[in-house]
C-alpha atoms as a PDB file:
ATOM      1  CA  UNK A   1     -19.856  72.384  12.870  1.00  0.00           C
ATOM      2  CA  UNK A   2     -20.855  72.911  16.553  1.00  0.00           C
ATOM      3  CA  UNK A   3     -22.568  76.232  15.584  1.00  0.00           C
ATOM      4  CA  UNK A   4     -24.490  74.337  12.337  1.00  0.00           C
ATOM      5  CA  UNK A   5     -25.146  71.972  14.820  1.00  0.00           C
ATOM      6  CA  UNK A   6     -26.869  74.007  17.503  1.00  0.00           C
ATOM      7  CA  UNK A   7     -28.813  76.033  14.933  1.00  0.00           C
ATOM      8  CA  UNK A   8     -30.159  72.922  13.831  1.00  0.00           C
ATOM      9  CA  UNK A   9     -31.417  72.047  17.334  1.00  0.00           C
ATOM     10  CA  UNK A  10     -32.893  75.456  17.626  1.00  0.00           C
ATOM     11  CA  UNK A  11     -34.657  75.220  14.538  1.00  0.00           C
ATOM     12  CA  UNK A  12     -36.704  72.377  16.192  1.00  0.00           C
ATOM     13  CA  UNK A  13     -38.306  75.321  18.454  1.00  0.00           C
ATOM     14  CA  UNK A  14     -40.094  76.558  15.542  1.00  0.00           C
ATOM     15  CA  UNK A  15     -41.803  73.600  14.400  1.00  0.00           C
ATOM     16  CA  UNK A  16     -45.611  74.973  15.875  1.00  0.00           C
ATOM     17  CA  UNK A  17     -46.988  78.329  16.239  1.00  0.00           C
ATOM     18  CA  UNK A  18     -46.979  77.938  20.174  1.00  0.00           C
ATOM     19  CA  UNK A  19     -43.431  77.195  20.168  1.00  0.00           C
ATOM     20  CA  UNK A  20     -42.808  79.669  17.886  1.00  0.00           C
ATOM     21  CA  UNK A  21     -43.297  82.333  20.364  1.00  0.00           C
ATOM     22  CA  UNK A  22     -40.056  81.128  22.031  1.00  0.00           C
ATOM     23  CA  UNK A  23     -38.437  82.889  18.973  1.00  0.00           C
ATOM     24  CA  UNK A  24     -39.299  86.247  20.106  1.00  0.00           C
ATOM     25  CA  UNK A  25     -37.244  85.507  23.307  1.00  0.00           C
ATOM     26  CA  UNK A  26     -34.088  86.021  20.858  1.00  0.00           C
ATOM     27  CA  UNK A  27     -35.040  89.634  21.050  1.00  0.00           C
ATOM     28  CA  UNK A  28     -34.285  90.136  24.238  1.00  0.00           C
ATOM     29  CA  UNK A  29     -30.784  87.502  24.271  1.00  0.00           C
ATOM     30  CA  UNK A  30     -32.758  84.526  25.725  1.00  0.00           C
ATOM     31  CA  UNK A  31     -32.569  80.671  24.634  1.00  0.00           C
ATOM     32  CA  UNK A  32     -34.533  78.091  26.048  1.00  0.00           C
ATOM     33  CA  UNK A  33     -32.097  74.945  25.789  1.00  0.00           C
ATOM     34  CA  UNK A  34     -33.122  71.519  27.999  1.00  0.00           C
ATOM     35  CA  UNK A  35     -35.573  73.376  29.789  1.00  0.00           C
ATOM     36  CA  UNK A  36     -33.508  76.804  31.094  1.00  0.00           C
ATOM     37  CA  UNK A  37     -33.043  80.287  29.618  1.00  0.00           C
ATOM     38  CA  UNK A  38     -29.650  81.190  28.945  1.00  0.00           C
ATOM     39  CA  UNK A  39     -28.042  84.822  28.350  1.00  0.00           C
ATOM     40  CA  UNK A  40     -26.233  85.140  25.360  1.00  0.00           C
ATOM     41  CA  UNK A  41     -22.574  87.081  25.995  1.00  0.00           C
ATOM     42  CA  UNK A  42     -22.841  89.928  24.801  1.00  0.00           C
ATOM     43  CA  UNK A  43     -20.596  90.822  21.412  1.00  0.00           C
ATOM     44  CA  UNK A  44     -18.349  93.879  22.062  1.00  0.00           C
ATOM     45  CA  UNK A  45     -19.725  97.123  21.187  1.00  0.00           C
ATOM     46  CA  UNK A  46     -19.202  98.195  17.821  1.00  0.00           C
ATOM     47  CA  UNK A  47     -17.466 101.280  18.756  1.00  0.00           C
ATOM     48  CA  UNK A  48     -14.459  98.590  19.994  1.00  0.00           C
ATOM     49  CA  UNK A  49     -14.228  96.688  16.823  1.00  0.00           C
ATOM     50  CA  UNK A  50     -11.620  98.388  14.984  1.00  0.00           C
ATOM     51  CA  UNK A  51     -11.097  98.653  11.222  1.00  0.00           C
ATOM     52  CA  UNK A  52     -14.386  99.139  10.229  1.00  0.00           C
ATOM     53  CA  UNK A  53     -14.883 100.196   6.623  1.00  0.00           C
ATOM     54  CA  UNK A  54     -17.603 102.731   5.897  1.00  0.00           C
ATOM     55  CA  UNK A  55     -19.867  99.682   4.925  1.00  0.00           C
ATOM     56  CA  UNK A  56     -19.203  98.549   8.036  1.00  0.00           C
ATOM     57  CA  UNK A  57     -20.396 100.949   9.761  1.00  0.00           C
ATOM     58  CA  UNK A  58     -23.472 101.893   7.489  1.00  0.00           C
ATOM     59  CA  UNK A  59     -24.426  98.066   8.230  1.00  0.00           C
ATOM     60  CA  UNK A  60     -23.970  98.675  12.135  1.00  0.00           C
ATOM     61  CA  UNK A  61     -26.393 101.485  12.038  1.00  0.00           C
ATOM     62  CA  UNK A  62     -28.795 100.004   9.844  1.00  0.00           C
ATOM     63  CA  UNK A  63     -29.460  97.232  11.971  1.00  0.00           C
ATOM     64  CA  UNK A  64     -29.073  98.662  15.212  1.00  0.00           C
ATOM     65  CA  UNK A  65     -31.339  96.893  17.634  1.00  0.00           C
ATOM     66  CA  UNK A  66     -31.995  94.252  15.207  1.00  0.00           C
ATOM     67  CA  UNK A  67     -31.016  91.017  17.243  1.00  0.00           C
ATOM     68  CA  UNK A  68     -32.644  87.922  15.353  1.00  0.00           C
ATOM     69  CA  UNK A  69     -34.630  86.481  13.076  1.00  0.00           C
ATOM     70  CA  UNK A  70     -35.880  83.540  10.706  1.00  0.00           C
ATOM     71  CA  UNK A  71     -33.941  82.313   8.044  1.00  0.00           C
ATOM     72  CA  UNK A  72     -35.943  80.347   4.932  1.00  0.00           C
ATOM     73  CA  UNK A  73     -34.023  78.588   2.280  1.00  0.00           C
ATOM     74  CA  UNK A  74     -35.883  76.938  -0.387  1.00  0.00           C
ATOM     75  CA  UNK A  75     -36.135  75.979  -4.255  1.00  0.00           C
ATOM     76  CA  UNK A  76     -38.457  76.753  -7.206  1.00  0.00           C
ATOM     77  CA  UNK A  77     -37.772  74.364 -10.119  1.00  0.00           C
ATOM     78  CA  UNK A  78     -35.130  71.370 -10.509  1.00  0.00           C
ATOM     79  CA  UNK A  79     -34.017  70.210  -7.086  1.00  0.00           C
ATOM     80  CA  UNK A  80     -30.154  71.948  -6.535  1.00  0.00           C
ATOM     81  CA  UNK A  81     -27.654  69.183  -5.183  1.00  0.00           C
ATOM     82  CA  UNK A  82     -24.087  70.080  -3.493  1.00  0.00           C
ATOM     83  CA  UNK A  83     -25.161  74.029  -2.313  1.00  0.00           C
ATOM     84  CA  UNK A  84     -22.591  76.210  -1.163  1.00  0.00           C
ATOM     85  CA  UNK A  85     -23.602  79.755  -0.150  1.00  0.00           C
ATOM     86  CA  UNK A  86     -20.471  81.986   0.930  1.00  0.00           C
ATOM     87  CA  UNK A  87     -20.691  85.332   2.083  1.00  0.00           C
ATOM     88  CA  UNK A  88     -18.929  88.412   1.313  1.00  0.00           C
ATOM     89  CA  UNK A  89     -15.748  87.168   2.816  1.00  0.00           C
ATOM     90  CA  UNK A  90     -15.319  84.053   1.211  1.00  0.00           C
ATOM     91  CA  UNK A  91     -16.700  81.838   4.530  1.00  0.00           C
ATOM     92  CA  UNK A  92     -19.254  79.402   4.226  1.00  0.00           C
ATOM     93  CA  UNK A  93     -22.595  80.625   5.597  1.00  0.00           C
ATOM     94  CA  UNK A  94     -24.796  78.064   4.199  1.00  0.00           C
ATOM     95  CA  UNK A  95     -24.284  74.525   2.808  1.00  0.00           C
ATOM     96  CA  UNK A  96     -26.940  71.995   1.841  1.00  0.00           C
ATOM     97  CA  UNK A  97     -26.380  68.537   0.547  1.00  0.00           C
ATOM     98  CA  UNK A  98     -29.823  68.205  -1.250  1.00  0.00           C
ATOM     99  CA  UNK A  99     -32.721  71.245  -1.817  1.00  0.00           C
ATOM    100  CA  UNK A 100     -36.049  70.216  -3.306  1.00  0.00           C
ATOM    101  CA  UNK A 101     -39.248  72.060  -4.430  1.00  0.00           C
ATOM    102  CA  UNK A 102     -41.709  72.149  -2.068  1.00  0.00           C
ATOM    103  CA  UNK A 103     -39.994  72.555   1.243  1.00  0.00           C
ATOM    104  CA  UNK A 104     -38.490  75.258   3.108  1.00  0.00           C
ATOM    105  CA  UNK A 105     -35.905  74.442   5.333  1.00  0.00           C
ATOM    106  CA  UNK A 106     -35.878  76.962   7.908  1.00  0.00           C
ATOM    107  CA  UNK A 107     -33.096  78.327  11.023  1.00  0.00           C
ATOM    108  CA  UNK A 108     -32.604  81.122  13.204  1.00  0.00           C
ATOM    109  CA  UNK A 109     -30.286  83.826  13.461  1.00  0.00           C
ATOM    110  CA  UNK A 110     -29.478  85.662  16.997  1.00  0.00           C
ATOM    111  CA  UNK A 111     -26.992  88.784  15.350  1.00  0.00           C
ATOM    112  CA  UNK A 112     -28.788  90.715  12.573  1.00  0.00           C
ATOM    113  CA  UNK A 113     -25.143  91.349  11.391  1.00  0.00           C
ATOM    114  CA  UNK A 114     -24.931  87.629  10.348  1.00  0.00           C
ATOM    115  CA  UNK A 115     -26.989  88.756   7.187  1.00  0.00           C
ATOM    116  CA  UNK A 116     -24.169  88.577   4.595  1.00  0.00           C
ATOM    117  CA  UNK A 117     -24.002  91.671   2.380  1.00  0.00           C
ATOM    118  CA  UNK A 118     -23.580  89.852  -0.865  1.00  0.00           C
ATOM    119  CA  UNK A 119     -23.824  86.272  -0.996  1.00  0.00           C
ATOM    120  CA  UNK A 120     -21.980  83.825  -3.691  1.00  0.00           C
ATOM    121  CA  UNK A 121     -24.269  80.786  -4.102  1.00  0.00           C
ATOM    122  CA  UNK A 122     -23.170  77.674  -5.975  1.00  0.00           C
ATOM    123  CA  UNK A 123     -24.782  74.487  -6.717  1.00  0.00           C
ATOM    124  CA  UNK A 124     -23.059  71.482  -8.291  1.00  0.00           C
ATOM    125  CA  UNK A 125     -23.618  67.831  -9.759  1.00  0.00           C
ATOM    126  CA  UNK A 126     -23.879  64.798  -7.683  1.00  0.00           C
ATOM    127  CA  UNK A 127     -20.464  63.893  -7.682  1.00  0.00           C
ATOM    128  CA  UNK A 128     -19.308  66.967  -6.351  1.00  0.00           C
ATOM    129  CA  UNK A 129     -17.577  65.835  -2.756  1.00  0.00           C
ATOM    130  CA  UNK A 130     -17.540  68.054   0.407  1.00  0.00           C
ATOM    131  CA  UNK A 131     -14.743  70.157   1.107  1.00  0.00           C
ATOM    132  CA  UNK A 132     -12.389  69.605   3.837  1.00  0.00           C
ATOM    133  CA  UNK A 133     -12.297  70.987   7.323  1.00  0.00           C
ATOM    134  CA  UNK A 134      -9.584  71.711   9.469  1.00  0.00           C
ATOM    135  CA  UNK A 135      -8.887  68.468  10.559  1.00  0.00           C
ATOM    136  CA  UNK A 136      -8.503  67.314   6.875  1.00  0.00           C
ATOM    137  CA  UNK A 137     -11.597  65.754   7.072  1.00  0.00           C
ATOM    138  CA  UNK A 138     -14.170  66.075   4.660  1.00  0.00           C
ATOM    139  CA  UNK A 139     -17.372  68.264   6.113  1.00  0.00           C
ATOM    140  CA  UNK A 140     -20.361  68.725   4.381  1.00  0.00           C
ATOM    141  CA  UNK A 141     -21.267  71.817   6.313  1.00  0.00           C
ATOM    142  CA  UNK A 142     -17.737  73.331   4.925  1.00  0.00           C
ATOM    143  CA  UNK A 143     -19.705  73.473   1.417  1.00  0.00           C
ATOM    144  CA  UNK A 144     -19.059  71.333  -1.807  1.00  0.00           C
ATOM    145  CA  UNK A 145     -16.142  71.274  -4.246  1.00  0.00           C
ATOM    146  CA  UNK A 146     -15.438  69.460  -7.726  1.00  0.00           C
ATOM    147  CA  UNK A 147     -18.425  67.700 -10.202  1.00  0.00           C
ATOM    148  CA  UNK A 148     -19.670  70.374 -12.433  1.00  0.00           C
ATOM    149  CA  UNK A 149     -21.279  73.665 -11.484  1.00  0.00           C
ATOM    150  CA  UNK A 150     -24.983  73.997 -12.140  1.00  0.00           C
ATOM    151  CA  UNK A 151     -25.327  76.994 -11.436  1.00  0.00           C
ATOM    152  CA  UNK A 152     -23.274  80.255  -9.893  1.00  0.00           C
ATOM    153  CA  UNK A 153     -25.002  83.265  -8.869  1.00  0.00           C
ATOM    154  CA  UNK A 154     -24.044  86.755  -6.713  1.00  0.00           C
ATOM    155  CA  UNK A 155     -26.258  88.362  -5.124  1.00  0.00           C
ATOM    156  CA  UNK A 156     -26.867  91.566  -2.548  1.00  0.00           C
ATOM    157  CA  UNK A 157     -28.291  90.883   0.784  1.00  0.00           C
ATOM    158  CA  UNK A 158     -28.661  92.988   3.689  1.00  0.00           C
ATOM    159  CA  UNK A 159     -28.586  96.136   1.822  1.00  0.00           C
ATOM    160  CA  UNK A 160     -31.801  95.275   0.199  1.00  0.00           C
ATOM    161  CA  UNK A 161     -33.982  95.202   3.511  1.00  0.00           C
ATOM    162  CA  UNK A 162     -35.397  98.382   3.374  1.00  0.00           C
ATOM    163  CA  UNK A 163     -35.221 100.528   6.451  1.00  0.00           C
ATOM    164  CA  UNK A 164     -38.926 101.191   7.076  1.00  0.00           C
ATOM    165  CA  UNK A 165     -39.412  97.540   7.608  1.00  0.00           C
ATOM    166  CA  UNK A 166     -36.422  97.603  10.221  1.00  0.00           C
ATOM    167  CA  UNK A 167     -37.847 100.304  11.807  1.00  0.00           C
ATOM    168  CA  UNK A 168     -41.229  98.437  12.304  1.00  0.00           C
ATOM    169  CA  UNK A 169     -39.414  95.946  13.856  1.00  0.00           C
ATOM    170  CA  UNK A 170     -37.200  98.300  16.408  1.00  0.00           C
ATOM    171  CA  UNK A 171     -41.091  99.681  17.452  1.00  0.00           C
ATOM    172  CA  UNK A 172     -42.941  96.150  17.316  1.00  0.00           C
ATOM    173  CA  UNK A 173     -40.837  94.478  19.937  1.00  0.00           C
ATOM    174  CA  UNK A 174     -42.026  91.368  19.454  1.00  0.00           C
ATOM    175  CA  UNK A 175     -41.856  91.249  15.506  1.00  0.00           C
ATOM    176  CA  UNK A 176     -39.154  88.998  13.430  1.00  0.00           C
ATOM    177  CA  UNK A 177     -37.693  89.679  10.845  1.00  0.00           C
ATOM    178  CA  UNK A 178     -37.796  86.845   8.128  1.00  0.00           C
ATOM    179  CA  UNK A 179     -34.607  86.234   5.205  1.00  0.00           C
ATOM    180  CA  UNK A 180     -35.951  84.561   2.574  1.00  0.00           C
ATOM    181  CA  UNK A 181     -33.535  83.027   0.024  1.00  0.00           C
ATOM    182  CA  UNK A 182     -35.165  80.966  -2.733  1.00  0.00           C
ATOM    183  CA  UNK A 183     -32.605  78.921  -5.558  1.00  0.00           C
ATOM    184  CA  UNK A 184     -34.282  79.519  -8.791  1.00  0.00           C
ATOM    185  CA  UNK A 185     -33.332  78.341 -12.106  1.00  0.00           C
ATOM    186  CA  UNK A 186     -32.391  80.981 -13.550  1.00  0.00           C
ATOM    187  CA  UNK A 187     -30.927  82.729 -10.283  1.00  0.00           C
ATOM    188  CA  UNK A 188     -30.591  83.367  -6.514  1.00  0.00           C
ATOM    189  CA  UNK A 189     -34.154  85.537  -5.094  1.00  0.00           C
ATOM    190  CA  UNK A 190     -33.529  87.283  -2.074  1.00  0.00           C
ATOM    191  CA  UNK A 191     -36.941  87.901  -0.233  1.00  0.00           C
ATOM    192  CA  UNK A 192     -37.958  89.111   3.106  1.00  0.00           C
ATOM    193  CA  UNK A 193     -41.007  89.888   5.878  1.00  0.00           C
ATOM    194  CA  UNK A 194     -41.781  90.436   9.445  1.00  0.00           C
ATOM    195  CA  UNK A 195     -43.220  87.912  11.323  1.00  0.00           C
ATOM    196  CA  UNK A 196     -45.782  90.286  13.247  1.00  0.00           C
ATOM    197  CA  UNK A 197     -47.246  88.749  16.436  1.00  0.00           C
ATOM    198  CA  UNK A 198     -50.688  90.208  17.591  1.00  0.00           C
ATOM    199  CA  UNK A 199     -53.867  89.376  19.673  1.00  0.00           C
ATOM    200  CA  UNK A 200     -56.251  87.923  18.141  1.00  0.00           C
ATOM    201  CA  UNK A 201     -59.673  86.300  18.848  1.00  0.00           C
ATOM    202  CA  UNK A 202     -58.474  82.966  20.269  1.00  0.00           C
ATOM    203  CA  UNK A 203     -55.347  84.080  21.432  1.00  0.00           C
ATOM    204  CA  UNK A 204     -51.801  84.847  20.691  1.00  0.00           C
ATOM    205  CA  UNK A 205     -51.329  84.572  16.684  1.00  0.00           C
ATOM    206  CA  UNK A 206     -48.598  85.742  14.052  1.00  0.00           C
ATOM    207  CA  UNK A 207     -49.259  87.369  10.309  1.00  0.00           C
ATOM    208  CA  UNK A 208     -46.717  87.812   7.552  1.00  0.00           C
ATOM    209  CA  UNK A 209     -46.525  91.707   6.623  1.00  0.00           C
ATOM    210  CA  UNK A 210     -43.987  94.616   4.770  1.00  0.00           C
ATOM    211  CA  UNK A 211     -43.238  91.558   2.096  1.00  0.00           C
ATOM    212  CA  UNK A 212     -40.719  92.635  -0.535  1.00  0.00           C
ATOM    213  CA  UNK A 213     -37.786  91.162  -2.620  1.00  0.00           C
ATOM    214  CA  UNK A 214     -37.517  89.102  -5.466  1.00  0.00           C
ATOM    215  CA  UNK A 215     -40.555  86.787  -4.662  1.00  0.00           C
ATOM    216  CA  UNK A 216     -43.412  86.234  -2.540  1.00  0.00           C
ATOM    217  CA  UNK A 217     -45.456  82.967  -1.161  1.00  0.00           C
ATOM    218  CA  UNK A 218     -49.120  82.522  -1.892  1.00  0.00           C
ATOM    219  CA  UNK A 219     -51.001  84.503   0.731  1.00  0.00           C
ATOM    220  CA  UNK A 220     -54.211  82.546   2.015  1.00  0.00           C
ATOM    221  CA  UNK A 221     -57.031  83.325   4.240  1.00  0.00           C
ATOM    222  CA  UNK A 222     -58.939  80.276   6.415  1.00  0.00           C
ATOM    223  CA  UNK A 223     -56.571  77.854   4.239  1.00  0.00           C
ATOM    224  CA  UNK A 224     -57.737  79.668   0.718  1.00  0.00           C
ATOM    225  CA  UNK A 225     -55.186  81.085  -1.574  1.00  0.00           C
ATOM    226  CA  UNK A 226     -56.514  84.680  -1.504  1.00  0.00           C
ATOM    227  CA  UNK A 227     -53.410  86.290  -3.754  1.00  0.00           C
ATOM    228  CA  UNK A 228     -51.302  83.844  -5.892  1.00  0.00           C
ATOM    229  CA  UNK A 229     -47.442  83.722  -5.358  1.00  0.00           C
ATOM    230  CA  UNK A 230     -44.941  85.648  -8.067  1.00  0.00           C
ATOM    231  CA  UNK A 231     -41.279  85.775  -8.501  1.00  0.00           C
ATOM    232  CA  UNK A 232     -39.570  88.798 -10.397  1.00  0.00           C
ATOM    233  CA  UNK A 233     -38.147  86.748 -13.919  1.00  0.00           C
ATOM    234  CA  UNK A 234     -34.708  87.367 -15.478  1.00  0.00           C
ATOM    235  CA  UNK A 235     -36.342  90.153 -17.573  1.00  0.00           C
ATOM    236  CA  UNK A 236     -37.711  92.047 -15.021  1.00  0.00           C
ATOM    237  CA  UNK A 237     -40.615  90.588 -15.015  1.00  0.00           C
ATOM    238  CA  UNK A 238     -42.888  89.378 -12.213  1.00  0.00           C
ATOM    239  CA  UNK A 239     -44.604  86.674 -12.826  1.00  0.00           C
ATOM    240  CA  UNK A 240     -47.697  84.542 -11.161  1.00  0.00           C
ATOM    241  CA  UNK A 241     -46.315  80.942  -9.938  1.00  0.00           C
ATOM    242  CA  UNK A 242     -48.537  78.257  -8.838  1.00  0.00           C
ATOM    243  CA  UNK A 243     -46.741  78.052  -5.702  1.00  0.00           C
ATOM    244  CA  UNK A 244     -48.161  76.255  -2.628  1.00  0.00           C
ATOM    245  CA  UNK A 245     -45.911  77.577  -0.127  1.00  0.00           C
END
């Protein structure tokens, strides 16, 4: 709860495009918290952790020098109560009492190797309860058990983000990468980006580029929607949304 509770803090950093450019600090292990930078401790080398499968190690490689990001969770269609998203070990790496359409709710991530590699999402009826914690208490950041399942979905994560767009990351120092998970209907989409920062007449701005996944946002241009928004259908399909964000 203390880590939910700090990301939720640091989320608050990101509210404006000047604060924003805090978030590239992760890159380089720095927080500002009440005012001071802090180091992060460095996580033991990878070549120390033992037991590594061959996924492991793939995963290790593929996001070498990949240190943070932005993480967006959102919802196209009927609002999804009592989420639970667990990762590929079965511990809780998401939970949301309420999602509706409309709104992103967005976090950061400081260890690329936080992206899960498959992630079970679940999302239940309103009298669905929170699961216990340790203590025996119920936690609503320990996910949601009971009511009746809405909806159940699997889905593959950070073997998805293709490697050219982690590469243009490694070389753009001060480039994010953004997760993008959106609760659909009919399924889980799994989208990403980079968050590019660039000069730019009037000073220090950001762009979204290397989009790819299951959906993409309406891109606009002086506030005008420029390319409509799509999501890739059951079938295959991608189809036009009338998305506003």
């Amino acid at each position: 709860m203390k880590n939910t509770n700090f990301l939720s803090k640091l989320a608050t950093l990101v509210s404006s495009s000047h604060q924003r450019q805090l978030l590239s600090m992760m890159l380089s292990g720095f927080f500002l918290i009440g005012g001071a930078y802090i180091l992060l401790k460095p996580k033991a080398p990878p070549e120390k952790v033992i037991n590594l499968t061959p996924e492991d190690k793939m995963l290790i490689y593929k996001y070498r020098e990949i240190h943070g990001g932005v993480l967006y969770i959102s919802v196209v269609g009927e609002d999804k109560k009592n989420v639970t998203m667990l990762n590929q070990n079965g511990v809780v790496w998401n939970a949301k009492l309420s999602l509706g359409e409309g709104g992103d709710r967005h976090s950061t991530f400081t260890d690329a190797m936080s992206i899960p590699r498959t992630l079970h999402v679940t999302w239940r009826t309103e009298d669905a309860e929170p699961r216990e914690n340790s203590y025996g208490v119920p936690n609503i950041f320990h996910g949601f058990e009971g009511g009746t399942i809405l909806g159940d979905y699997t889905v593959q994560v950070a073997s998805r983000i293709p490697d050219d767009v982690l590469d243009f990351i490694r070389k753009n120092g001060s480039s994010l990468l953004r997760l993008k998970i959106r609760l659909a209907d009919h399924g889980v989409l799994v989208g990403w980006d980079v968050e590019e920062w660039y000069n730019a007449i009037g000073g220090r701005t950001y762009r979204y580029v290397m989009p790819g996944g299951d959906f993409r946002e309406p891109q606009r241009e002086n506030g005008e929607v420029i390319e409509r928004g799509w999501m890739i259908m059951p079938d295959g399909k991608k189809v036009e949304m009338d998305w506003t964000r």
